[in-house]
Protein backbone atom coordinates (compact mmCIF):
# COMPACT_ATOMS: atom_id res chain seq x y z
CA UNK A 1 65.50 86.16 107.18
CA UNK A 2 66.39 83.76 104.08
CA UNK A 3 70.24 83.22 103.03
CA UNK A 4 69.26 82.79 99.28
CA UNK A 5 70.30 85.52 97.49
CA UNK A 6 73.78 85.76 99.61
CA UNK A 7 74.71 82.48 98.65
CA UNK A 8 73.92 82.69 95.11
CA UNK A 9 76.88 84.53 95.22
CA UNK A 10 79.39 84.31 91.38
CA UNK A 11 82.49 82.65 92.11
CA UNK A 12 84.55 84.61 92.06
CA UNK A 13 82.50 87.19 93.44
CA UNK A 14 83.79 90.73 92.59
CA UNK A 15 85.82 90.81 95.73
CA UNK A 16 88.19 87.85 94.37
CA UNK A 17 88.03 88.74 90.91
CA UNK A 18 91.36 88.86 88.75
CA UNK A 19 89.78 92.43 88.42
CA UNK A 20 89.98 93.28 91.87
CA UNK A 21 93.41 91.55 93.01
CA UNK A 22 95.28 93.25 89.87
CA UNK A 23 93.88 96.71 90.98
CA UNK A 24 94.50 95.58 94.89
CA UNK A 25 98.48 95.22 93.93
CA UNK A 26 98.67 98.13 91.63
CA UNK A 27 97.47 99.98 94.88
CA UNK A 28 99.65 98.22 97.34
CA UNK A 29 102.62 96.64 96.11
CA UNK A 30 105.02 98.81 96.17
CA UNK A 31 104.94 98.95 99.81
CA UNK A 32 106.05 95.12 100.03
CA UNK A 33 109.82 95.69 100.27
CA UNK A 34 109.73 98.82 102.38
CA UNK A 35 107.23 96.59 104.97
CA UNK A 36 109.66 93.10 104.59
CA UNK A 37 106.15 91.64 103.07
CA UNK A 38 106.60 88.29 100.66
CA UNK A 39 104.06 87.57 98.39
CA UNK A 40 103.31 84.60 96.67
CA UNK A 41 100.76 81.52 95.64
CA UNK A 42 99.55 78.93 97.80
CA UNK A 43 98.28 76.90 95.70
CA UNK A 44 95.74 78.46 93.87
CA UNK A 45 95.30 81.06 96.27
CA UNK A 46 98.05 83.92 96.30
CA UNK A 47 98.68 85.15 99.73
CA UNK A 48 101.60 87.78 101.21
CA UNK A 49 103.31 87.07 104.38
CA UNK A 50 105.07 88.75 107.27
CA UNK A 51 106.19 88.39 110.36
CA UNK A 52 104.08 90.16 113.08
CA UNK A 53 104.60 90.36 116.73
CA UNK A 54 102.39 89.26 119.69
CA UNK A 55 102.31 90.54 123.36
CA UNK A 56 105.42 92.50 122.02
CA UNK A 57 107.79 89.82 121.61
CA UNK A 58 106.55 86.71 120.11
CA UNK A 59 107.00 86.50 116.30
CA UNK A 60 104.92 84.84 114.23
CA UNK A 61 104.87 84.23 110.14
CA UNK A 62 101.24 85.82 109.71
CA UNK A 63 99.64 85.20 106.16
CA UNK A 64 96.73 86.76 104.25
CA UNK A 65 95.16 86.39 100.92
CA UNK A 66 95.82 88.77 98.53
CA UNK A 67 93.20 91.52 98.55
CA UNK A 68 92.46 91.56 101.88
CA UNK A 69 93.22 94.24 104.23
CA UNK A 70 95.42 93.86 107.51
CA UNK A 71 97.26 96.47 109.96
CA UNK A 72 100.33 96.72 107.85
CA UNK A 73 97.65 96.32 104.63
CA UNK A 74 94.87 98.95 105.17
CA UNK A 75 92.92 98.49 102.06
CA UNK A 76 89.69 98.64 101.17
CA UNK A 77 87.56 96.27 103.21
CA UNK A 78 87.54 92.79 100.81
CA UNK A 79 84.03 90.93 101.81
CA UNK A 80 82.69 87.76 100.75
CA UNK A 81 85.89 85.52 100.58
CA UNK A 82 86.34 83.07 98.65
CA UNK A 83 88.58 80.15 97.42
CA UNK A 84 89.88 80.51 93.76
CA UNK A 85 88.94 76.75 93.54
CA UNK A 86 85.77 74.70 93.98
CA UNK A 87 86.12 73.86 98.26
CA UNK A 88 83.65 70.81 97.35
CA UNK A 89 85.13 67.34 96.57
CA UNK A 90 88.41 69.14 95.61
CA UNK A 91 91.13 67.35 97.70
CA UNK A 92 94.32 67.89 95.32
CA UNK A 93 93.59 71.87 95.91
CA UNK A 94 93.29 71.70 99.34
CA UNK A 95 96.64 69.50 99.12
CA UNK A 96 98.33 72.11 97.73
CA UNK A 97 97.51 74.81 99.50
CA UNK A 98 98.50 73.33 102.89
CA UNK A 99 101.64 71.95 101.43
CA UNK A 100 102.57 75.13 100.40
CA UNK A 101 101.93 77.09 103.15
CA UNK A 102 103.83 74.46 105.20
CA UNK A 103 106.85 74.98 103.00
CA UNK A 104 106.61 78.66 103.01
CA UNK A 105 106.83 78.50 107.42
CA UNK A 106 103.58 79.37 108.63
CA UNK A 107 102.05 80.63 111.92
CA UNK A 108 98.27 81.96 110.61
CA UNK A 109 96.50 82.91 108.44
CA UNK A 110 93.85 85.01 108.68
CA UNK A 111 90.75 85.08 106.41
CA UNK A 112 88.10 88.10 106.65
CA UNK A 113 84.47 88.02 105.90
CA UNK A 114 83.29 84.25 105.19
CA UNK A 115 79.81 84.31 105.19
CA UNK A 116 78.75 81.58 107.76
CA UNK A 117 76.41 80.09 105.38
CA UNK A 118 79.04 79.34 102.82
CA UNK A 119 81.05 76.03 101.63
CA UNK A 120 84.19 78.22 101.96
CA UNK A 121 83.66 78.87 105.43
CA UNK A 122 82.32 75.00 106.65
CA UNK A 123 85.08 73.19 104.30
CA UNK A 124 88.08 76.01 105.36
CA UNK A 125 86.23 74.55 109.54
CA UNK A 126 85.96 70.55 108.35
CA UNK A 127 89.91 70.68 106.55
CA UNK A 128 91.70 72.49 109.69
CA UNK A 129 90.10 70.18 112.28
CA UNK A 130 91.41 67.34 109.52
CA UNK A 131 94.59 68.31 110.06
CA UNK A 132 94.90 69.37 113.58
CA UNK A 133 95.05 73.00 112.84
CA UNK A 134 92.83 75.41 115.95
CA UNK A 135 90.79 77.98 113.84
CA UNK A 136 89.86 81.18 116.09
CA UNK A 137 86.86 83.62 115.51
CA UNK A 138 88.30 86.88 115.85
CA UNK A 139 85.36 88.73 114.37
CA UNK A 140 82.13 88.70 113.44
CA UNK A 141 79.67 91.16 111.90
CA UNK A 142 76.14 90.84 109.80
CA UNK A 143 75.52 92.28 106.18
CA UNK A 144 72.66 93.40 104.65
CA UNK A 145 70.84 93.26 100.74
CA UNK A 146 68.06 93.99 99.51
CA UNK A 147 66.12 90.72 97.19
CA UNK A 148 65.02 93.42 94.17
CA UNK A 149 64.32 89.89 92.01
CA UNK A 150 60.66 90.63 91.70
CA UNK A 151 60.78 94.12 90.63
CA UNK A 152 58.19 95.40 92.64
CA UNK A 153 59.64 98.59 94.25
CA UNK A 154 56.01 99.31 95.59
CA UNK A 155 55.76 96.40 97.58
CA UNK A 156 59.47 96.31 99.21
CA UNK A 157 58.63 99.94 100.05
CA UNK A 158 54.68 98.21 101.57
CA UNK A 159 57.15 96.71 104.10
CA UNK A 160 59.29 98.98 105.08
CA UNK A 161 59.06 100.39 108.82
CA UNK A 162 56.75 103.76 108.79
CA UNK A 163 59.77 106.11 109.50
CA UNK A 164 62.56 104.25 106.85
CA UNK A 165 60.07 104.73 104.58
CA UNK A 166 59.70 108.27 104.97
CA UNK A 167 63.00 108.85 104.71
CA UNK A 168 63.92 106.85 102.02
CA UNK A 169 60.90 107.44 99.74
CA UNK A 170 58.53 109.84 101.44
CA UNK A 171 61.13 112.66 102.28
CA UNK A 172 61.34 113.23 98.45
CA UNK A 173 58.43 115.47 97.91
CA UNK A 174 59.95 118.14 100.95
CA UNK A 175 63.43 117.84 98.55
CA UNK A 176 62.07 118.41 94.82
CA UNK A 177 60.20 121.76 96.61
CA UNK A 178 63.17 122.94 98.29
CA UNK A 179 64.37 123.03 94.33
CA UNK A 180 65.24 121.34 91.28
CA UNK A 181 66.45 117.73 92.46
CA UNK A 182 68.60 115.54 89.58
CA UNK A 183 70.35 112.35 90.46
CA UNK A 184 72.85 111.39 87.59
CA UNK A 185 76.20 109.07 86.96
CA UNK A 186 79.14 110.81 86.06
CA UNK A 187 81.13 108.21 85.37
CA UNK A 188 82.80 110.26 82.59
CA UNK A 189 84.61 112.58 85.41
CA UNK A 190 85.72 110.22 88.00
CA UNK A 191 88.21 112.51 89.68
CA UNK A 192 85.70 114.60 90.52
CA UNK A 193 83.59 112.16 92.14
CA UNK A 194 86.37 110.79 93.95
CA UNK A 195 86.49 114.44 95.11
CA UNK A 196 83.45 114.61 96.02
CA UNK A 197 82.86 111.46 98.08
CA UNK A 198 86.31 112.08 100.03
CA UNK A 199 84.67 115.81 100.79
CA UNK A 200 81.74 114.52 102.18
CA UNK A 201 83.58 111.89 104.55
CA UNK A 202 86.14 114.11 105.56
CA UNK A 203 83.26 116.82 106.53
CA UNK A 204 81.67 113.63 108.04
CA UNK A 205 84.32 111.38 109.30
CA UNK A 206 87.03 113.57 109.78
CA UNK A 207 89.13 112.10 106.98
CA UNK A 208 88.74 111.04 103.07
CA UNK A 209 87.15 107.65 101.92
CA UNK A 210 90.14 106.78 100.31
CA UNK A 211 94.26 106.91 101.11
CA UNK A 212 96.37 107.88 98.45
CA UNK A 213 97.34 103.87 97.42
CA UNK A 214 93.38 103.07 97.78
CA UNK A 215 92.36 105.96 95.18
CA UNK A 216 95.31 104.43 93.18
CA UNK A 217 93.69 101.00 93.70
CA UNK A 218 90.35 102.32 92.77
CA UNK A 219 91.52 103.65 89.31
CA UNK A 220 92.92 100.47 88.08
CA UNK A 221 89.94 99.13 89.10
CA UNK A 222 87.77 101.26 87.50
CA UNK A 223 89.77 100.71 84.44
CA UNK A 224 89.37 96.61 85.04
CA UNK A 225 86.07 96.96 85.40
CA UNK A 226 85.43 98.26 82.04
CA UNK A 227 87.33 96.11 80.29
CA UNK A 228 85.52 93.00 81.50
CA UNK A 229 82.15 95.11 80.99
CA UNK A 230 80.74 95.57 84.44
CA UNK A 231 79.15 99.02 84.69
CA UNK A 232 79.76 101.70 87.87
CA UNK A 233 77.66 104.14 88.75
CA UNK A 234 79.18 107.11 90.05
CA UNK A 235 75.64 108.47 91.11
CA UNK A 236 75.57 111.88 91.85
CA UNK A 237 72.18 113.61 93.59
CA UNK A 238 72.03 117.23 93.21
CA UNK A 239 69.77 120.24 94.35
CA UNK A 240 69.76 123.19 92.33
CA UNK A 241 72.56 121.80 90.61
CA UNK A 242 74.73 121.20 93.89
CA UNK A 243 75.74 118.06 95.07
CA UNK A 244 74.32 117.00 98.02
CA UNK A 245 75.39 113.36 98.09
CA UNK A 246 77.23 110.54 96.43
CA UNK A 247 76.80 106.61 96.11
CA UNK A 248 79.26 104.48 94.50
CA UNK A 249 77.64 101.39 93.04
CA UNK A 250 79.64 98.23 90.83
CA UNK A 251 76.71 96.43 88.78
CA UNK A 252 78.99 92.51 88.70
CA UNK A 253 76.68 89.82 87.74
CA UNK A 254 73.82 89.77 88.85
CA UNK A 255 73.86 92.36 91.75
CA UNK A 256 75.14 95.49 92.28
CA UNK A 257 77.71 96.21 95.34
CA UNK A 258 77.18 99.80 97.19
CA UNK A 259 80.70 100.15 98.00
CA UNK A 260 80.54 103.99 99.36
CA UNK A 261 77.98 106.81 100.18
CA UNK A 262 78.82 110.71 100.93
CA UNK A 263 76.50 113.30 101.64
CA UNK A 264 76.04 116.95 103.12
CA UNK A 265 74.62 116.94 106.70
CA UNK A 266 71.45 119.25 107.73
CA UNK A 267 71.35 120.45 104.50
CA UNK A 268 67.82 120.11 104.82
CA UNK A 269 66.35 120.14 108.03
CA UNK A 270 64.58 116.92 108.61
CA UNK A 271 66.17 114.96 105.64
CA UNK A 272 68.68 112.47 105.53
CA UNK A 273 69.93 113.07 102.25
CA UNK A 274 71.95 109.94 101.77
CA UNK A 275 69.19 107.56 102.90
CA UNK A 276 66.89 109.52 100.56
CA UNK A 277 69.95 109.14 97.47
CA UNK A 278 69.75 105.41 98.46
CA UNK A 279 66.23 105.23 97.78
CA UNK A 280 66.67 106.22 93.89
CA UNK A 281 69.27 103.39 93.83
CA UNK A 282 67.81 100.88 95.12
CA UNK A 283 64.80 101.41 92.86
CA UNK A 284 66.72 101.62 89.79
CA UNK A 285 67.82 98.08 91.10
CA UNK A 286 63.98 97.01 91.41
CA UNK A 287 63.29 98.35 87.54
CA UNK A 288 66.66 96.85 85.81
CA UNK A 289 65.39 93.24 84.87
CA UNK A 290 69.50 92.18 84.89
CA UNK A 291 69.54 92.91 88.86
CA UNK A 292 68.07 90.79 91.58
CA UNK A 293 70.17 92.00 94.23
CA UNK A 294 70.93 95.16 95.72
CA UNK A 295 73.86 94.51 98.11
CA UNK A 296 74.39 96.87 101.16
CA UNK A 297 77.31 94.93 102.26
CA UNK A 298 78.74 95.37 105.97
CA UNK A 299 78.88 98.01 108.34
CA UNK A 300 76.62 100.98 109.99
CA UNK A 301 75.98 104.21 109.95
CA UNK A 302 77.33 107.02 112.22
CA UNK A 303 74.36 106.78 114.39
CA UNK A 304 72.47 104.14 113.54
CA UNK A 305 72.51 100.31 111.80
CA UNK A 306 70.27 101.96 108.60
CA UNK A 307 71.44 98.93 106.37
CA UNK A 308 69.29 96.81 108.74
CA UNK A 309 66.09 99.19 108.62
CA UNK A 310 66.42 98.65 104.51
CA UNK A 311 67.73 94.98 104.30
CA UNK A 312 64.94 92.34 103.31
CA UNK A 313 67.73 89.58 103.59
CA UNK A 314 71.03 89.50 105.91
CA UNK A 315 73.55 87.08 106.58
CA UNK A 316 76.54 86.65 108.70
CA UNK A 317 80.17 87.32 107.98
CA UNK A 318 83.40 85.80 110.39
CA UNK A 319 86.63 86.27 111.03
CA UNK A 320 88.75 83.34 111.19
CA UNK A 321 92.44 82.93 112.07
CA UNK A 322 93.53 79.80 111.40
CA UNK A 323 96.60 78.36 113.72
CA UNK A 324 99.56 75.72 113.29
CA UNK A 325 100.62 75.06 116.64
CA UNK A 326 99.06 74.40 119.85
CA UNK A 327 101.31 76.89 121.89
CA UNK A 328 99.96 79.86 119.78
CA UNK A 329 96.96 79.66 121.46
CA UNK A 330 98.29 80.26 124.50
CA UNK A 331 99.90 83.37 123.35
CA UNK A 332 96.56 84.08 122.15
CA UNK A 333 94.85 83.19 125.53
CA UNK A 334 97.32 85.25 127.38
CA UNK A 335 96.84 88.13 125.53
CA UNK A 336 93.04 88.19 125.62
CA UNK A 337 93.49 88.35 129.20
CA UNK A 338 95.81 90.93 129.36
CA UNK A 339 93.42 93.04 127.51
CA UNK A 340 90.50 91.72 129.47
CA UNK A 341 92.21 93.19 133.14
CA UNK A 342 93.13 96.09 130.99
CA UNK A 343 89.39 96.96 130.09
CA UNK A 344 88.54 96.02 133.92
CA UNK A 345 91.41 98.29 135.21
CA UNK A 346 90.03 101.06 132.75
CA UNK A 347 86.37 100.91 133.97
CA UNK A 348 87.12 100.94 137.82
């Protein structure tokens, strides 16, 4: 599949937007002191620091940027990273940033979710081996869109595989006669969304979509979001006037970002209700002349990869941890092994 419409990504993207980081640290700073966690600018690029232990007893000054998740960190998953400066023919920046991570005492730093394709991710590769640094993949995983720039619905759903198009599209006839079937944003009552989508995971999952400091996150967000005119759909698809399943959409730019889905299980024999609920989102996307994208982002279902039965485009997203001195890798080395005999020891 083409990379075009993942690399026509805004910069910054939503993930990296002043809207996002603000609402990131209204979530989780208040848990910097109790966790010994610094936090300041590289740079252009603010990052928070700690000091984390390997194999038990090695100690090492381990950075991230701000807004992205770690174990002492466990926010909402921040995709699509990004520099909050050109990485192109921009030298000085780059300066800086090293400099001051240098000055601040160093280890690694790790950044989440480059897409491969990106300048980000091939200038963050070209400036490390520059300067001697070892950059590690620790982690790599595809996501998924869906190119809705032509704003044919009937044709993406023309080449869709015989039984994701039945339940995306087809399934909707068995719904409506099972009753009265109404998808609508409620925006205007978001704690009762929230509600509702941490019901469904928790029935689901065994625990809420969001933590306590992640629905605090959220609402700031939410706030940002309107202030800087981006519009969220809190879509809501109900039966008879009950819900029976949640998506979470954030129209930035061009595209809109499925952040979350809920929904009841067997409510209806032989329908998956959220794949169906995705269907009525997706064309919305296809009909709205301001979208061209309809991002499924990361991840899988329960059961099955669904994002890749609906995807028309994917890309690839790593995990990179970048390293200051050779005899970290050993440590690293050493402990891949330990968990390698580990997993050998567990299988015999």
């Amino acid at each position: 599949m083409p990379l075009p419409q993942f690399d026509k990504l805004s910069r910054p993207n939503l993930f990296r937007s002043n809207a996002w980081l603000s609402a990131w640290l209204s979530g989780w700073s208040h848990s910097f002191a109790e966790k010994s966690i610094e936090h300041f600018s590289c740079g252009k690029l603010p990052v928070y620091a700690y000091f984390e232990k390997v194999l038990g007893f090695i100690s090492l000054k381990t950075f991230y940027p701000t807004g992205v998740s770690s174990k002492i960190l466990p926010a909402i998953r921040n995709e699509y990273f990004q520099f909050p400066f050109d990485p192109l023919d921009n030298e000085q920046d780059w300066d800086n940033f090293w400099t001051a991570l240098n000055t601040a005492g160093w280890d690694r730093i790790f950044f989440n979710d480059l897409l491969k394709s990106s300048s980000d991710y091939s200038l963050l590769m070209e400036q490390a081996k520059k300067r001697g640094f070892t950059v590690l993949v620790r982690g790599g995983e595809n996501t998924f869109g869906i190119d809705t720039s032509t704003g044919l619905f009937d044709n993406y759903l023309k080449n869709l595989g015989k039984n994701t198009k039945l339940k995306l599209f087809n399934k909707r006839a068995k719904v409506k006669s099972a009753g009265a079937l109404e998808v609508t944003n409620v925006f205007d009552d978001r704690e009762k969304f929230v509600a509702l989508l941490n019901g469904f995971h928790i029935e689901r999952w065994g625990k809420p979509c969001f933590s306590s400091n992640n629905e605090k996150m959220m609402h700031c967000l939410l706030d940002n979001l309107i202030a800087e005119g981006a519009t969220v759909d809190f879509s809501v698809m109900t039966i008879n006037g009950e819900p029976s399943s949640a998506v979470f959409d954030i129209h930035w730019g061009n595209r809109v970002f499925n952040l979350q889905s809920g929904y009841k299980e067997n409510l209806i024999n032989g329908v998956s209700l959220g794949t169906l609920h995705l269907g009525y989102q997706i064309e919305a996307a296809f009909n709205n002349p301001a979208i061209d994208f309809y991002d499924l982002m990361a991840g899988r279902g329960k059961y099955a990869n669904y994002k890749e039965s609906l995807a028309t485009v994917k890309a690839e997203f790593v995990c990179l941890v970048v390293i200051k001195s050779p005899w970290i890798i050993r440590a690293y080395q050493l402990k891949d092994m330990l968990r390698s005999v580990k997993r050998s020891l567990f299988k015999s």
